[in-house]
C-alpha atoms as a PDB file:
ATOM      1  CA  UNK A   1       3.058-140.546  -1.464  1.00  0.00           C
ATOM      2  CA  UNK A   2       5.022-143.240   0.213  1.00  0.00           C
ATOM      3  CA  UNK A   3       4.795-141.908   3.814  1.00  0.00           C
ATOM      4  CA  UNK A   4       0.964-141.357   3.296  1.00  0.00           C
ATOM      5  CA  UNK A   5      -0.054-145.066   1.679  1.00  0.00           C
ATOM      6  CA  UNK A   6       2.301-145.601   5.053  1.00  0.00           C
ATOM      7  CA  UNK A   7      -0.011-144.195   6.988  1.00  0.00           C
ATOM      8  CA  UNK A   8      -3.276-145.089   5.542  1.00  0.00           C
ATOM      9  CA  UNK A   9      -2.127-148.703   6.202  1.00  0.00           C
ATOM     10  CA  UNK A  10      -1.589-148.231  10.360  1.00  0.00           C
ATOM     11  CA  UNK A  11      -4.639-146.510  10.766  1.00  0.00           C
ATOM     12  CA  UNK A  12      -6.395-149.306   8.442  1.00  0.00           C
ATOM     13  CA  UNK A  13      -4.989-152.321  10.567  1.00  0.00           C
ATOM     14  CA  UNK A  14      -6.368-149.924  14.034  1.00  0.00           C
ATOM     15  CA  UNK A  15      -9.596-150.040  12.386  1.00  0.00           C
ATOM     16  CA  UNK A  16     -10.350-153.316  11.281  1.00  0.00           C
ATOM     17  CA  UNK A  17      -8.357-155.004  14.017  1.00  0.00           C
ATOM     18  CA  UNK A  18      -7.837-153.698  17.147  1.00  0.00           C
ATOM     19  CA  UNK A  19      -4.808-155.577  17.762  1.00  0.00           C
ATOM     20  CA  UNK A  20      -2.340-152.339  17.885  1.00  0.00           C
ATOM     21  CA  UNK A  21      -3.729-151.919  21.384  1.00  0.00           C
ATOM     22  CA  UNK A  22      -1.993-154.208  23.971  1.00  0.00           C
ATOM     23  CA  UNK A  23      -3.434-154.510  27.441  1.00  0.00           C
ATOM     24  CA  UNK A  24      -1.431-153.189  29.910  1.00  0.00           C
ATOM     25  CA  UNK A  25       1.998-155.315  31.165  1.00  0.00           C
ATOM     26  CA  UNK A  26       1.115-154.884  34.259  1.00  0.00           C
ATOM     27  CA  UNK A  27      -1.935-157.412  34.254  1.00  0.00           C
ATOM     28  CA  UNK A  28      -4.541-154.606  34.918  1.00  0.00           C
ATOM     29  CA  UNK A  29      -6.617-155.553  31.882  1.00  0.00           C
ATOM     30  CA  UNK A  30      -6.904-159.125  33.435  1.00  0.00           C
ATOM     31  CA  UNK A  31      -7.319-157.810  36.923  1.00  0.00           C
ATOM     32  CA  UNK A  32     -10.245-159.562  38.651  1.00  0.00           C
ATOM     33  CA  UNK A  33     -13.220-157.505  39.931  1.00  0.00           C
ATOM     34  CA  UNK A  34     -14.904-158.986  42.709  1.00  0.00           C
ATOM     35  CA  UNK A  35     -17.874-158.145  44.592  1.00  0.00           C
ATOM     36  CA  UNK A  36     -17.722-159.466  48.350  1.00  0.00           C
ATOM     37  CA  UNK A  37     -21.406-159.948  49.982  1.00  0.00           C
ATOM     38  CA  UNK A  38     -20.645-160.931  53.828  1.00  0.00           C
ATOM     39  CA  UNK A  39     -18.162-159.162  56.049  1.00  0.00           C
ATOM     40  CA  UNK A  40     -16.719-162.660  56.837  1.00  0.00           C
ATOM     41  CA  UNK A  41     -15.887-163.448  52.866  1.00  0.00           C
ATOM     42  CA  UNK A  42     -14.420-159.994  52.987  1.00  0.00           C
ATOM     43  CA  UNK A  43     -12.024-161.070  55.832  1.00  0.00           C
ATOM     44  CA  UNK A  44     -10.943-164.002  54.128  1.00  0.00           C
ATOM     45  CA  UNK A  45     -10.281-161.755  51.235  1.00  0.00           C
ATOM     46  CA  UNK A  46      -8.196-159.204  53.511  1.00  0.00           C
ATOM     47  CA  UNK A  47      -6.370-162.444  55.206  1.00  0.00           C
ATOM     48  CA  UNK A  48      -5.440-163.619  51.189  1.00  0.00           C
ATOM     49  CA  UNK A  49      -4.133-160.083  50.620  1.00  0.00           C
ATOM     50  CA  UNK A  50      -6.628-159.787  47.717  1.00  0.00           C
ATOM     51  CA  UNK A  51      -7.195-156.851  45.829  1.00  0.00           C
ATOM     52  CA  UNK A  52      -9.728-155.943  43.479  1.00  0.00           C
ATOM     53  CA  UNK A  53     -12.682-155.581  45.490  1.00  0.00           C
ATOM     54  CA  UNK A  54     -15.317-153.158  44.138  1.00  0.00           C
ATOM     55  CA  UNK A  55     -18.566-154.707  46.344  1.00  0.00           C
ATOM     56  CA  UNK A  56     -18.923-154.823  49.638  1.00  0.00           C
ATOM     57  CA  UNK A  57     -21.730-155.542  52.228  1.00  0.00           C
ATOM     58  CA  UNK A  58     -23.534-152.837  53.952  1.00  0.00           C
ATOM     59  CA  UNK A  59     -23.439-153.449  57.719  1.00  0.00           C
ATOM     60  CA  UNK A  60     -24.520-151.903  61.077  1.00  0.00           C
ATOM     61  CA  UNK A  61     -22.306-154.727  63.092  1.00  0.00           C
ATOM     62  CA  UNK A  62     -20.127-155.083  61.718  1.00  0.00           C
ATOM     63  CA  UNK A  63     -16.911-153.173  60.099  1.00  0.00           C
ATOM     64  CA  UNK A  64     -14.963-154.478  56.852  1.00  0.00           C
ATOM     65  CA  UNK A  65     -11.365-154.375  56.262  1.00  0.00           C
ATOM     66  CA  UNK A  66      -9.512-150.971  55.883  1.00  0.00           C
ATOM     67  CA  UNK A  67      -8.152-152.266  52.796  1.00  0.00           C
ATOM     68  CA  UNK A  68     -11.741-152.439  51.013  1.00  0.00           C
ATOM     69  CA  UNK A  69     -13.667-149.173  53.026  1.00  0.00           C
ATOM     70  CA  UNK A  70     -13.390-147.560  49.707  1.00  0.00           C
ATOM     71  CA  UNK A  71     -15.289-150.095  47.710  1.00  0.00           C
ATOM     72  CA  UNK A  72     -18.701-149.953  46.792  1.00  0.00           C
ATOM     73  CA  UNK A  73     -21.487-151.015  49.278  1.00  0.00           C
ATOM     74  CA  UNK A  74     -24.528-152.967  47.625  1.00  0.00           C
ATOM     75  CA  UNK A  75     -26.911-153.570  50.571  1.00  0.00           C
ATOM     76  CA  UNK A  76     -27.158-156.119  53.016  1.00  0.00           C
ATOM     77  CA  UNK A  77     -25.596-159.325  53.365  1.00  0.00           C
ATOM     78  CA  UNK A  78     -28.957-161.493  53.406  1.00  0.00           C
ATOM     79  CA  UNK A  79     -30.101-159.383  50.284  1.00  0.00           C
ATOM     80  CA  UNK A  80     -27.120-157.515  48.347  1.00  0.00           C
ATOM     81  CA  UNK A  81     -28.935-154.867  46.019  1.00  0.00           C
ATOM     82  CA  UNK A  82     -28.771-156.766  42.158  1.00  0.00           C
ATOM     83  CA  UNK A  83     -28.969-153.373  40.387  1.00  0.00           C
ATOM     84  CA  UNK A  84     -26.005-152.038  42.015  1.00  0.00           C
ATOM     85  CA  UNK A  85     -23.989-155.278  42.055  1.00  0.00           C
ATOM     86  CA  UNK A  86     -24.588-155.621  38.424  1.00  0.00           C
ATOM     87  CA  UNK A  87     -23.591-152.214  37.475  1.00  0.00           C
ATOM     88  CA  UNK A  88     -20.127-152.681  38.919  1.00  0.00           C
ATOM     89  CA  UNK A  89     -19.716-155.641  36.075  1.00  0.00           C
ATOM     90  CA  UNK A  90     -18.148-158.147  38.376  1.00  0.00           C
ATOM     91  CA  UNK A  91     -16.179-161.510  37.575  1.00  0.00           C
ATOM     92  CA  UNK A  92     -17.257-162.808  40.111  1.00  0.00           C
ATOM     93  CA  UNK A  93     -19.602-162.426  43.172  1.00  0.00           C
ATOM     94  CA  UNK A  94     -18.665-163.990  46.733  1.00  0.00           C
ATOM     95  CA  UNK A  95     -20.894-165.427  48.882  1.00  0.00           C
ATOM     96  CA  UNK A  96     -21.949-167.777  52.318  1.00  0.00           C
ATOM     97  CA  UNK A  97     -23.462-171.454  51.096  1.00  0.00           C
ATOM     98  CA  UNK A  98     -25.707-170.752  53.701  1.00  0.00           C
ATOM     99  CA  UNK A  99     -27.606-168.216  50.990  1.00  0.00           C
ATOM    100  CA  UNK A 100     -27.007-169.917  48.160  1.00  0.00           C
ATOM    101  CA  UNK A 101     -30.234-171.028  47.200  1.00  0.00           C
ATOM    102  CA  UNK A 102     -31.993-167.479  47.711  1.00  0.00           C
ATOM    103  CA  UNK A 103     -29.133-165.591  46.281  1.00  0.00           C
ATOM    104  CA  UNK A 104     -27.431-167.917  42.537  1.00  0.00           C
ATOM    105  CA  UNK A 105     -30.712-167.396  41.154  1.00  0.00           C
ATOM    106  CA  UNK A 106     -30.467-164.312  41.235  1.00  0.00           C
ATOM    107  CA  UNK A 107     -26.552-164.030  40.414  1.00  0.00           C
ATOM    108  CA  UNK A 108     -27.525-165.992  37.224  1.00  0.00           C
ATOM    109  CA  UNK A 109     -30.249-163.794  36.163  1.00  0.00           C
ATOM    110  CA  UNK A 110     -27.893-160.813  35.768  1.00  0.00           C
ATOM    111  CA  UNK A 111     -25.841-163.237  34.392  1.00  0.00           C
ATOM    112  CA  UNK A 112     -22.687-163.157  36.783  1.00  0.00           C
ATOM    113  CA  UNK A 113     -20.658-165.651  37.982  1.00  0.00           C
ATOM    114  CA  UNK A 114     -20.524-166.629  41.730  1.00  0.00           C
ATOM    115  CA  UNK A 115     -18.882-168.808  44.093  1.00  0.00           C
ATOM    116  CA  UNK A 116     -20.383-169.721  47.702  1.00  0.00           C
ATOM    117  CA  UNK A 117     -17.539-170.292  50.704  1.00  0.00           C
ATOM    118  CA  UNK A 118     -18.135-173.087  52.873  1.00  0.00           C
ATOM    119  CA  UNK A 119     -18.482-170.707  56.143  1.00  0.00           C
ATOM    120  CA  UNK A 120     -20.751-173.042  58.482  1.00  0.00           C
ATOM    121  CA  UNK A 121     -17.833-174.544  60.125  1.00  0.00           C
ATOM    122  CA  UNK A 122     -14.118-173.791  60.601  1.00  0.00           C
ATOM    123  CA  UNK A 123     -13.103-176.700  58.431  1.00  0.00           C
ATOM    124  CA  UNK A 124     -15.102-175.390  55.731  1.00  0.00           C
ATOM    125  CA  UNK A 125     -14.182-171.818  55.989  1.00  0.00           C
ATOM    126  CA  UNK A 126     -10.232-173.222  55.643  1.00  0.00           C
ATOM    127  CA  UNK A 127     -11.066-175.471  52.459  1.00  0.00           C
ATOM    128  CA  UNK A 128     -12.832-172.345  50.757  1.00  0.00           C
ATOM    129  CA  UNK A 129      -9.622-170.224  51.674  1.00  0.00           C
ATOM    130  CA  UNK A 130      -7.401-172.743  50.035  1.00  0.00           C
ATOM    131  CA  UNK A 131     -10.222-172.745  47.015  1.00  0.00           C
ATOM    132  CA  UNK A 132      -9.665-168.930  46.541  1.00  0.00           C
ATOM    133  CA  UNK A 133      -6.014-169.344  46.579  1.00  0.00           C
ATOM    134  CA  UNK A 134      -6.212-171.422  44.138  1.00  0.00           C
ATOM    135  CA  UNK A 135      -8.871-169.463  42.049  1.00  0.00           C
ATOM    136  CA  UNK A 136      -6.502-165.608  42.447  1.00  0.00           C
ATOM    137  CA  UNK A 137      -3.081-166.756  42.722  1.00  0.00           C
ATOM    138  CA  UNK A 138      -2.484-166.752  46.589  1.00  0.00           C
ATOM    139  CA  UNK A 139      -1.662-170.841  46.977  1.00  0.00           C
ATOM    140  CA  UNK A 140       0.866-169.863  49.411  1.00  0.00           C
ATOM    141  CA  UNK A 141      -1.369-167.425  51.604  1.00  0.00           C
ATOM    142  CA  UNK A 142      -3.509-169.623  51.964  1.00  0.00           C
ATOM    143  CA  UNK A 143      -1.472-172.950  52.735  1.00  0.00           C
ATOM    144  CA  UNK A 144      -0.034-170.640  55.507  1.00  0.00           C
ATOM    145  CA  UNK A 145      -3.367-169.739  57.234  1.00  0.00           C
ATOM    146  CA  UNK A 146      -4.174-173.236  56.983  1.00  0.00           C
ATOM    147  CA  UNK A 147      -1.543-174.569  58.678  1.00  0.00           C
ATOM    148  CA  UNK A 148      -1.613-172.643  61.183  1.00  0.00           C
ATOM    149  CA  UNK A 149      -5.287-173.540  62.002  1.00  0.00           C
ATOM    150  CA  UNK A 150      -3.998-177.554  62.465  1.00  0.00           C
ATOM    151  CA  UNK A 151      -1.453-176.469  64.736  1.00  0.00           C
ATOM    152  CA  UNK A 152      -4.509-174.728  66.616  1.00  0.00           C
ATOM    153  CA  UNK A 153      -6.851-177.360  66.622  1.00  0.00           C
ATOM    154  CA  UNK A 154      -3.647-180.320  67.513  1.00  0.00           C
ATOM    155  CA  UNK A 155      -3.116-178.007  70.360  1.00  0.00           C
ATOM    156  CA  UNK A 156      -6.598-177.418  71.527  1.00  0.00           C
ATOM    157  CA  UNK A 157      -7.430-180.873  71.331  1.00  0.00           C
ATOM    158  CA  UNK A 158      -4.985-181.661  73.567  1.00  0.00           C
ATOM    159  CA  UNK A 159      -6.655-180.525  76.775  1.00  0.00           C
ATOM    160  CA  UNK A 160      -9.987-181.902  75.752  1.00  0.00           C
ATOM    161  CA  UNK A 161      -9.614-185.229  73.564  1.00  0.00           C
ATOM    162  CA  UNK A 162      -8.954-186.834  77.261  1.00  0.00           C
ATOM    163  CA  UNK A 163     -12.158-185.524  78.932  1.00  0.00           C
ATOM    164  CA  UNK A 164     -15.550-187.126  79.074  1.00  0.00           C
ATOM    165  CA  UNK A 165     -17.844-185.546  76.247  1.00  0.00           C
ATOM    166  CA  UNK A 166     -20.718-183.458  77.665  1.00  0.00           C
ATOM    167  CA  UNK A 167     -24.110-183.531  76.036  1.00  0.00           C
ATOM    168  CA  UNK A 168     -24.958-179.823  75.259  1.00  0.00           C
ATOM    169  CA  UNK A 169     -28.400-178.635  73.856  1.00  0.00           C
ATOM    170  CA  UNK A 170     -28.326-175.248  71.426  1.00  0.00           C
ATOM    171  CA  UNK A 171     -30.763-172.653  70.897  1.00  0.00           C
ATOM    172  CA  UNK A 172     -30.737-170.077  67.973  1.00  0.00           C
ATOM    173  CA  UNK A 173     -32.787-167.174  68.916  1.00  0.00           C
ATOM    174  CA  UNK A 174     -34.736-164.127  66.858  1.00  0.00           C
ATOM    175  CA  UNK A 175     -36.682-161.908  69.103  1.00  0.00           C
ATOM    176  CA  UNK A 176     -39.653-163.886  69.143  1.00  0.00           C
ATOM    177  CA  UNK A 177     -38.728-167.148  68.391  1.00  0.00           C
ATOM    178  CA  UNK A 178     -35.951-169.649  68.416  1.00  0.00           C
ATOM    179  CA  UNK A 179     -34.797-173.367  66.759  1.00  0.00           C
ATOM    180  CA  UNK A 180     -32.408-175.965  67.348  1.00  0.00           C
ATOM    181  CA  UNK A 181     -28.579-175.321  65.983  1.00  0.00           C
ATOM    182  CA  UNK A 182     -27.206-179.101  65.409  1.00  0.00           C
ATOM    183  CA  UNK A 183     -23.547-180.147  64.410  1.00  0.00           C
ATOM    184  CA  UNK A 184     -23.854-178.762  60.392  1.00  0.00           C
ATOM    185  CA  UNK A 185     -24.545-174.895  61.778  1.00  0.00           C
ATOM    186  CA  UNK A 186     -21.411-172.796  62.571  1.00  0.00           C
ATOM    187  CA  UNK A 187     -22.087-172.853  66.326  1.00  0.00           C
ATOM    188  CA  UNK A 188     -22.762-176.410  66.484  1.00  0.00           C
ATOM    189  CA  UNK A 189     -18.800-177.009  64.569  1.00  0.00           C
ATOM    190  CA  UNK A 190     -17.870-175.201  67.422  1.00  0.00           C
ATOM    191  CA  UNK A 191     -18.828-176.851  70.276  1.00  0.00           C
ATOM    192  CA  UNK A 192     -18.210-180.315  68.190  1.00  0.00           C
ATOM    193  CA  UNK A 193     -14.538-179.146  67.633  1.00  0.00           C
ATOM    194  CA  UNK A 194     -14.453-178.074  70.999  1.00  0.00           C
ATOM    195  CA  UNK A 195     -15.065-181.904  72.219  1.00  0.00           C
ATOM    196  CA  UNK A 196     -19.066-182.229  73.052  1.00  0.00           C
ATOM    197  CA  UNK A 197     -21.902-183.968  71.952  1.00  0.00           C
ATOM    198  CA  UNK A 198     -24.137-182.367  70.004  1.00  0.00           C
ATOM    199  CA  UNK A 199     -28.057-184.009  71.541  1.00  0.00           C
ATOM    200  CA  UNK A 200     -29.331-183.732  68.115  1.00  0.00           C
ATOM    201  CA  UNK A 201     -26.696-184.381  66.065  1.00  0.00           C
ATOM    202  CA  UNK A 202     -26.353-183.911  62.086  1.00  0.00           C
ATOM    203  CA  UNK A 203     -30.142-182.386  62.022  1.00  0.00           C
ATOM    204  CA  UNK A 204     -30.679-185.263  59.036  1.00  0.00           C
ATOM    205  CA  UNK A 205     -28.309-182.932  57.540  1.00  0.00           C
ATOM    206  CA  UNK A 206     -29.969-179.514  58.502  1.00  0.00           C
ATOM    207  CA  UNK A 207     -28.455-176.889  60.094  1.00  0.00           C
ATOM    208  CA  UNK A 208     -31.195-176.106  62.364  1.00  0.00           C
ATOM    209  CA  UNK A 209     -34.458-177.941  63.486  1.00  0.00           C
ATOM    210  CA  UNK A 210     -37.543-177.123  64.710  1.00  0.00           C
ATOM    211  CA  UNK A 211     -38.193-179.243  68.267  1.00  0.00           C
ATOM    212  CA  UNK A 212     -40.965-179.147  71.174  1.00  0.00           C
ATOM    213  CA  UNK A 213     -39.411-178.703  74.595  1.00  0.00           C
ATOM    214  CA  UNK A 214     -41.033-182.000  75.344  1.00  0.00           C
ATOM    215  CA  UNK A 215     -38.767-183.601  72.907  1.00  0.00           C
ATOM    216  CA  UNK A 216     -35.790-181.756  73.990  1.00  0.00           C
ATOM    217  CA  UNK A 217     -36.083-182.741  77.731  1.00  0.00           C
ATOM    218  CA  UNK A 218     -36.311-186.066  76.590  1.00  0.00           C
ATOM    219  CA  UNK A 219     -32.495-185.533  75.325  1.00  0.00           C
ATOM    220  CA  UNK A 220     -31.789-184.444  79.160  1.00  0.00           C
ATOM    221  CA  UNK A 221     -28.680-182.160  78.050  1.00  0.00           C
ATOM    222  CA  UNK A 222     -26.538-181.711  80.765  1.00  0.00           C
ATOM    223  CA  UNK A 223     -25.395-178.022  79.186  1.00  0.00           C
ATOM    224  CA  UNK A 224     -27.752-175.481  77.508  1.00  0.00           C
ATOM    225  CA  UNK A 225     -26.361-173.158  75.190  1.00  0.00           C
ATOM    226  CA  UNK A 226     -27.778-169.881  73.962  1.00  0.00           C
ATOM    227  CA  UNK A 227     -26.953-167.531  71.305  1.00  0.00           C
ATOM    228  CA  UNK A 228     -28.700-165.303  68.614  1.00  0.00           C
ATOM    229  CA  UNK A 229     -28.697-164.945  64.834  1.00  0.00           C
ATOM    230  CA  UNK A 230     -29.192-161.201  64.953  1.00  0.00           C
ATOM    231  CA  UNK A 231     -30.097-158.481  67.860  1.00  0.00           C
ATOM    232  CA  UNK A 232     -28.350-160.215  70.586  1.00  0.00           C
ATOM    233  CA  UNK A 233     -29.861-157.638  73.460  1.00  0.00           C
ATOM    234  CA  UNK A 234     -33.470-158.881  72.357  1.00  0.00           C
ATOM    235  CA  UNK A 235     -32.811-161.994  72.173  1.00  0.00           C
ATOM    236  CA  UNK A 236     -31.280-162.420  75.561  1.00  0.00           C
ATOM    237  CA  UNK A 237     -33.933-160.939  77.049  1.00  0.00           C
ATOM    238  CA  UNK A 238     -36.040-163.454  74.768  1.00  0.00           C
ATOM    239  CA  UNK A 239     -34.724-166.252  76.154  1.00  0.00           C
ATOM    240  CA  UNK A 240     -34.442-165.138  79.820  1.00  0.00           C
ATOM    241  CA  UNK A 241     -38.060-164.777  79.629  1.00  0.00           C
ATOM    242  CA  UNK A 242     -38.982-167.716  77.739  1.00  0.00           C
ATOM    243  CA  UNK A 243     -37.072-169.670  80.843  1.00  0.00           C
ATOM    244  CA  UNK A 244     -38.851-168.004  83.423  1.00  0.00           C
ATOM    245  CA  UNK A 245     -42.003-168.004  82.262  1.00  0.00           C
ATOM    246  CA  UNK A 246     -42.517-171.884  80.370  1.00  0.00           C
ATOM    247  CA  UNK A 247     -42.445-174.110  83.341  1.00  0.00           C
ATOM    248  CA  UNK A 248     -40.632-176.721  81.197  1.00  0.00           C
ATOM    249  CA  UNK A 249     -37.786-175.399  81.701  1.00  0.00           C
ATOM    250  CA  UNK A 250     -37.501-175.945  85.407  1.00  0.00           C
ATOM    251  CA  UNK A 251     -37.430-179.724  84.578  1.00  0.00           C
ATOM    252  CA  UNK A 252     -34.015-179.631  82.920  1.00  0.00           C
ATOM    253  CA  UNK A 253     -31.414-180.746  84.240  1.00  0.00           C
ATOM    254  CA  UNK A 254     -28.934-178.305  82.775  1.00  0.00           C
ATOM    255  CA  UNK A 255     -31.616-175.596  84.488  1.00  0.00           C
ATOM    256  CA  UNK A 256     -31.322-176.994  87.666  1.00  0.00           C
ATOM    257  CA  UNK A 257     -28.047-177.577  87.834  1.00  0.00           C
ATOM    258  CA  UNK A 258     -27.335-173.894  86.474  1.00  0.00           C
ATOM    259  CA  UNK A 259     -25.582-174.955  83.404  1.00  0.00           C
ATOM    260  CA  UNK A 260     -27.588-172.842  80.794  1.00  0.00           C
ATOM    261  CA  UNK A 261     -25.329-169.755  79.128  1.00  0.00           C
ATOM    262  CA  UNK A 262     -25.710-166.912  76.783  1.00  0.00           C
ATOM    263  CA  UNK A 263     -22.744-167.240  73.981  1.00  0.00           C
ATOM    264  CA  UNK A 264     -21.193-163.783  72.517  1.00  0.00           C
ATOM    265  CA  UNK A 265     -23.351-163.201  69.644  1.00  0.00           C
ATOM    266  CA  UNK A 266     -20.249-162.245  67.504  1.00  0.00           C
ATOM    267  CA  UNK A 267     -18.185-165.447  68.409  1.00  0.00           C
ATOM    268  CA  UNK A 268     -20.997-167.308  67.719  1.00  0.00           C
ATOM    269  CA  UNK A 269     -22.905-166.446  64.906  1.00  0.00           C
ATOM    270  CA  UNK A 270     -24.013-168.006  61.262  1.00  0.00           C
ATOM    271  CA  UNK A 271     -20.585-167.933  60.016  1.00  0.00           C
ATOM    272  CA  UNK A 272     -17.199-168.860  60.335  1.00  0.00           C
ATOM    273  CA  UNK A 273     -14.869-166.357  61.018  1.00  0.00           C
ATOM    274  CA  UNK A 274     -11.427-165.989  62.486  1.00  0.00           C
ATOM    275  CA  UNK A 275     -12.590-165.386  65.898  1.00  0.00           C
ATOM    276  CA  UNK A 276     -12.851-169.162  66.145  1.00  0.00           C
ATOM    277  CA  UNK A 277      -9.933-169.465  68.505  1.00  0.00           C
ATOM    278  CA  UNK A 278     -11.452-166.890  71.250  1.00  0.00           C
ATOM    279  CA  UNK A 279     -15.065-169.113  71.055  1.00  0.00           C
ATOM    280  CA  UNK A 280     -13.307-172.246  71.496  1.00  0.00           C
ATOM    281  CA  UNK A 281     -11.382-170.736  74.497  1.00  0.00           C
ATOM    282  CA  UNK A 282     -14.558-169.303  75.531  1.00  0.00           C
ATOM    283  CA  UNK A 283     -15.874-173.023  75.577  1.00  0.00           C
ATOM    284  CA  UNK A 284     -13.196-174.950  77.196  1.00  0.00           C
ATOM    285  CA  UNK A 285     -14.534-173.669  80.873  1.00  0.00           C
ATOM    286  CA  UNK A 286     -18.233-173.946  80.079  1.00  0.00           C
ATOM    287  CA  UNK A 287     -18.192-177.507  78.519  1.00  0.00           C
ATOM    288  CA  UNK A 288     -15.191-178.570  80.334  1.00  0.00           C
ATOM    289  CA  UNK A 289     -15.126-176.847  83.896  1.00  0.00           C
END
């Protein structure tokens, strides 16, 4: 009778309780489960030697690190399927500031938390790294990367800080159309870092503004830069049309002085990404010949 009352009493304080059942000691009940929405947060991920990534983008361009092929894919970067990222009960969703007002609405209403990475300028992309160090335990990953990005830029700087600042207009082009990139897009960090002025700026803050020609001959840029936000091919075609056709053009300066180029779409795109170092090399001849 003893060994049953015995018994009765375990399998009572299962029931009611719970508390017989430890998570494991090997911190997989605490593990983190994050869902990854650009191929650029995923690379800062890889970089941090973080695991635990069950989301990732779905991409034609791009390719995301070995170490997450096997996670899930839940659509696009600009618009990351909700159903399937909520179905893989995440703790938290990563994603560029540049969509955060289309996309934490949305994170919200299936009631996840998110955090948005800083990824429209190199400065920014290394603050969010040491921000997710912080947040999963890799402080020391992340103080490495980051110090070796000042030794980069000291270095860098060292061939330009000397040199007389050229004034460099930037066009960000969709087949069809194009706008103004100023100093606050990723492209426009770029070219700052790399030592030029940008003719329009801050943008008032905005990444990119909408400007006449008219207004931007008036800047008389002595370089013209081009690159795309998606379709590169298209868009270079875009633009070389655009230049031969719209007599504008002819009046620049840059134009007649053959100082208008076509950046590397994937150097220069909307968001930071390690490749910094071969764009700024890639700039040091054009802005600084």
């Amino acid at each position: 009778m003893k060994v049953l009352k015995r018994v009765c009493v375990i399998a009572t304080c299962f029931l009611l309780t719970g508390c017989a059942v430890k998570p494991s000691t090997n911190g997989q009940a605490d593990s983190p489960r994050i869902v990854a929405t650009s191929v650029a947060t995923c690379e800062i991920l890889d970089r941090l030697s973080i695991e635990h990534v069950v989301g990732v983008p779905e991409t034609q361009s791009y390719e995301v690190p070995k170490r997450y092929e096997k996670a899930e894919k839940i659509g696009s970067p600009m618009a990351p399927n909700m159903e399937i990222v909520k179905s893989l009960a995440p703790t938290i969703v990563l994603s560029p500031n540049s969509l955060e007002g289309e996309l934490k609405p949305k994170y919200d209403a299936i009631q996840t938390d998110s955090y948005f990475l800083d990824l429209k300028s190199v400065d920014g992309m290394y603050q969010s790294i040491q921000e997710l160090g912080k947040r999963f335990g890799k402080e020391a990953e992340a103080k490495k990367l980051t110090e070796e990005f000042e030794a980069y830029k000291a270095d860098y700087l060292k061939d330009t800080q000397e040199k007389e600042a050229p004034d460099v207009l930037i066009l960000m082009g969709l087949p069809g159309s194009y706008v103004v990139a100023t100093e606050n897009s990723y492209v426009g960090s770029l070219v700052k870092m790399a030592g030029a002025n940008n003719v329009y700026g801050d943008g008032d803050g905005q990444d990119f503004v909408n400007v006449n020609t008219e207004d931007m001959l008036q800047k008389d840029p002595d370089i013209i830069l081009r690159t795309s936000h998606a379709m590169p091919e298209q868009v270079k075609v875009m633009f070389s049309e655009e230049f031969q056709t719209n007599d504008i053009w002819k009046h620049f300066r840059a134009v007649q002085q053959e100082k208008v180029y076509d950046l590397d779409h994937e150097k220069f795109g909307m968001s930071a990404t390690f490749r910094y170092p071969e764009a700024l090399e890639e700039l040091k001849p054009i802005l600084f010949p």
